[in-house]
N, C-alpha and C. Protein backbone atom coordinates (compact mmCIF):
# COMPACT_ATOMS: atom_id res chain seq x y z
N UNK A 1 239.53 58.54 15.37
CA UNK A 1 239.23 58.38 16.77
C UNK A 1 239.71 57.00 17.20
N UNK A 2 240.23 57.04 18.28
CA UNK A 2 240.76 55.42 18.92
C UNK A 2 239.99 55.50 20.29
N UNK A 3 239.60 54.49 20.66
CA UNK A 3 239.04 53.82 21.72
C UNK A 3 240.16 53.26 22.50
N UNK A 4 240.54 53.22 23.57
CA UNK A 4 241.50 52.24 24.58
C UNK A 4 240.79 51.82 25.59
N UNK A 5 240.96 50.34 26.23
CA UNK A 5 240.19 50.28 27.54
C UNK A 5 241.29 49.29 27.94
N UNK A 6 241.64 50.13 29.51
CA UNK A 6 242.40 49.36 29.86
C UNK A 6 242.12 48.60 31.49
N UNK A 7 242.30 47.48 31.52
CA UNK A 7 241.46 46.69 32.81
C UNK A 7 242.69 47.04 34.23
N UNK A 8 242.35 47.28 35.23
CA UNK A 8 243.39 47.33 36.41
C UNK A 8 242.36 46.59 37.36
N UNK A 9 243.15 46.11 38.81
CA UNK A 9 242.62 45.60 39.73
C UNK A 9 241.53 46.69 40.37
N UNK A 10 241.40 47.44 40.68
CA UNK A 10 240.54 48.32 41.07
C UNK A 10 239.75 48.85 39.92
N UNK A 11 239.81 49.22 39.10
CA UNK A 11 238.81 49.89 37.53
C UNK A 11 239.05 49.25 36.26
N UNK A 12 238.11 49.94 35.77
CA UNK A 12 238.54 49.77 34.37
C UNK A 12 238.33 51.38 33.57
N UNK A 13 239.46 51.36 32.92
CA UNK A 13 239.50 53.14 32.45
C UNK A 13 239.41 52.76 30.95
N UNK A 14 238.65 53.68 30.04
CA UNK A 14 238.35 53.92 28.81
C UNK A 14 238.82 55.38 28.42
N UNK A 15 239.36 55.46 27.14
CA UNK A 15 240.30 56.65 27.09
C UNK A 15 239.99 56.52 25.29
N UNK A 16 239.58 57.78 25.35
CA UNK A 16 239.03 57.93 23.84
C UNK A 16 240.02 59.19 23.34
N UNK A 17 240.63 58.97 22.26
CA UNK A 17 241.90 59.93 21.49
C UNK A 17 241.26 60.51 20.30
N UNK A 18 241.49 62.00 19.48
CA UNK A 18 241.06 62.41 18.78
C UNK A 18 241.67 63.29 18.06
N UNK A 19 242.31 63.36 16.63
CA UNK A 19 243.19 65.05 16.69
C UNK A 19 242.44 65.09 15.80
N UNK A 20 242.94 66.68 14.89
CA UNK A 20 243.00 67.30 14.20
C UNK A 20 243.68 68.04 13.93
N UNK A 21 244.64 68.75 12.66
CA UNK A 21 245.91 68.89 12.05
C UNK A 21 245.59 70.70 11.69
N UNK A 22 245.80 71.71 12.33
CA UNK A 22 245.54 73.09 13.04
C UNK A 22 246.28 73.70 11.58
N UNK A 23 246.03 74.58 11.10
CA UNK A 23 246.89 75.64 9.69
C UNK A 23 248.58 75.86 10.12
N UNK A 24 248.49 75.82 11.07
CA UNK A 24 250.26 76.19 11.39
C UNK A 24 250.71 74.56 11.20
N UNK A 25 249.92 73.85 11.06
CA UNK A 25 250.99 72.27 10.88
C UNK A 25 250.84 71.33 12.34
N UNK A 26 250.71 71.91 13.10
CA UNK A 26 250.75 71.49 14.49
C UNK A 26 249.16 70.35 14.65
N UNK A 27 249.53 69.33 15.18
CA UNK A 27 247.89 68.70 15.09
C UNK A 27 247.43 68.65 16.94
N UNK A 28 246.62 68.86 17.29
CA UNK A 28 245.85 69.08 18.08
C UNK A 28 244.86 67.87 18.31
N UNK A 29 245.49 66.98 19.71
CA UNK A 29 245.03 65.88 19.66
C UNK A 29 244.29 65.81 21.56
N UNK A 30 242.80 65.33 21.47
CA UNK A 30 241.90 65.72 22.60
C UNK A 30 241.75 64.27 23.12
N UNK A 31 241.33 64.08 24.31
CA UNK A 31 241.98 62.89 24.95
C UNK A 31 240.44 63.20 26.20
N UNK A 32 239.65 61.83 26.37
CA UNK A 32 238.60 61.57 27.14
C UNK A 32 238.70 60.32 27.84
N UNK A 33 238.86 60.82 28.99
CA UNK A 33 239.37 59.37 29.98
C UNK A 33 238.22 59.13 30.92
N UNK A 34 237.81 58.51 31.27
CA UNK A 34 236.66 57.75 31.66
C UNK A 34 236.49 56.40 31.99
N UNK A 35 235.90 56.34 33.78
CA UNK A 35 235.87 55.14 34.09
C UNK A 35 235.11 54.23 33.28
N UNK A 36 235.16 53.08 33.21
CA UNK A 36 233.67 52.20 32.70
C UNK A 36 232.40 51.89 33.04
N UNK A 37 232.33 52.58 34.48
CA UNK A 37 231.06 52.44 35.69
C UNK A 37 230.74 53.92 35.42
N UNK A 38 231.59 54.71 34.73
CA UNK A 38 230.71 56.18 34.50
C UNK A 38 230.81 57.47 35.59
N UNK A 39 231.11 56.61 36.82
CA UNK A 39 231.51 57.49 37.95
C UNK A 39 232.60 58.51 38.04
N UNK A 40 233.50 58.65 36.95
CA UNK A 40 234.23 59.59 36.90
C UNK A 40 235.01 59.81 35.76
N UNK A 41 235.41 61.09 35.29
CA UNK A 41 235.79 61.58 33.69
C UNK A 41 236.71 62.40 33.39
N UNK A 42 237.48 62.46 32.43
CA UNK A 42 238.77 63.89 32.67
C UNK A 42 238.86 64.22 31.24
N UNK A 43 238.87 65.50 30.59
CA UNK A 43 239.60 65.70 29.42
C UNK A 43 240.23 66.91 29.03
N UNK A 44 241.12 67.18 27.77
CA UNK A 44 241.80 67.51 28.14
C UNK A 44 242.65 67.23 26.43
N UNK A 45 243.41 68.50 26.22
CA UNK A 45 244.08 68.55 24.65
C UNK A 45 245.72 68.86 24.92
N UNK A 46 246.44 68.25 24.17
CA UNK A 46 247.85 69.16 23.77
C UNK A 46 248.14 69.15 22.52
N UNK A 47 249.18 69.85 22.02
CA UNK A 47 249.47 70.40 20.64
C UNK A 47 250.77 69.63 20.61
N UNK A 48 250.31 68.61 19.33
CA UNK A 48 251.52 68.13 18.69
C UNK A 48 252.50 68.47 17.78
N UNK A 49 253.86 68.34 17.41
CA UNK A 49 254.75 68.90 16.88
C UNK A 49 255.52 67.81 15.86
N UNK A 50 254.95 68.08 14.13
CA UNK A 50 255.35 66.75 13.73
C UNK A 50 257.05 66.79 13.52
N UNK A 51 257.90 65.17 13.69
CA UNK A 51 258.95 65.11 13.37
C UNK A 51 259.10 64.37 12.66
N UNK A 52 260.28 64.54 11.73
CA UNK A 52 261.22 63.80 10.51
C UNK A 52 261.31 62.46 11.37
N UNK A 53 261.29 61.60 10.62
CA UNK A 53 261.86 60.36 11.20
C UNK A 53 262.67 59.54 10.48
């Protein structure tokens, strides 16, 4: 799990990241964005696709 908080002139947004690695290989990573005053929240997943590098 990662924590981010990032400060802007108007808010401050906190954004919490999370995967987990699904039987087909694909990892599945969930994402919680959230003001720091609590007043408002979004979340929300996509499916990752690992590459060679």
């Amino acid at each position: 799990m990662l924590w981010v908080l990032f400060k802007t002139n108007r808010m401050d947004v906190k954004i919490r990241l999370s995967s987990k690695r699904l039987d087909s290989g694909r990892r599945q990573v969930h994402s919680h964005v959230r003001t720091k005053a609590g007043d408002s929240s979004w979340y929300g997943y996509t499916l990752a696709e690992p590459q060679d590098t």
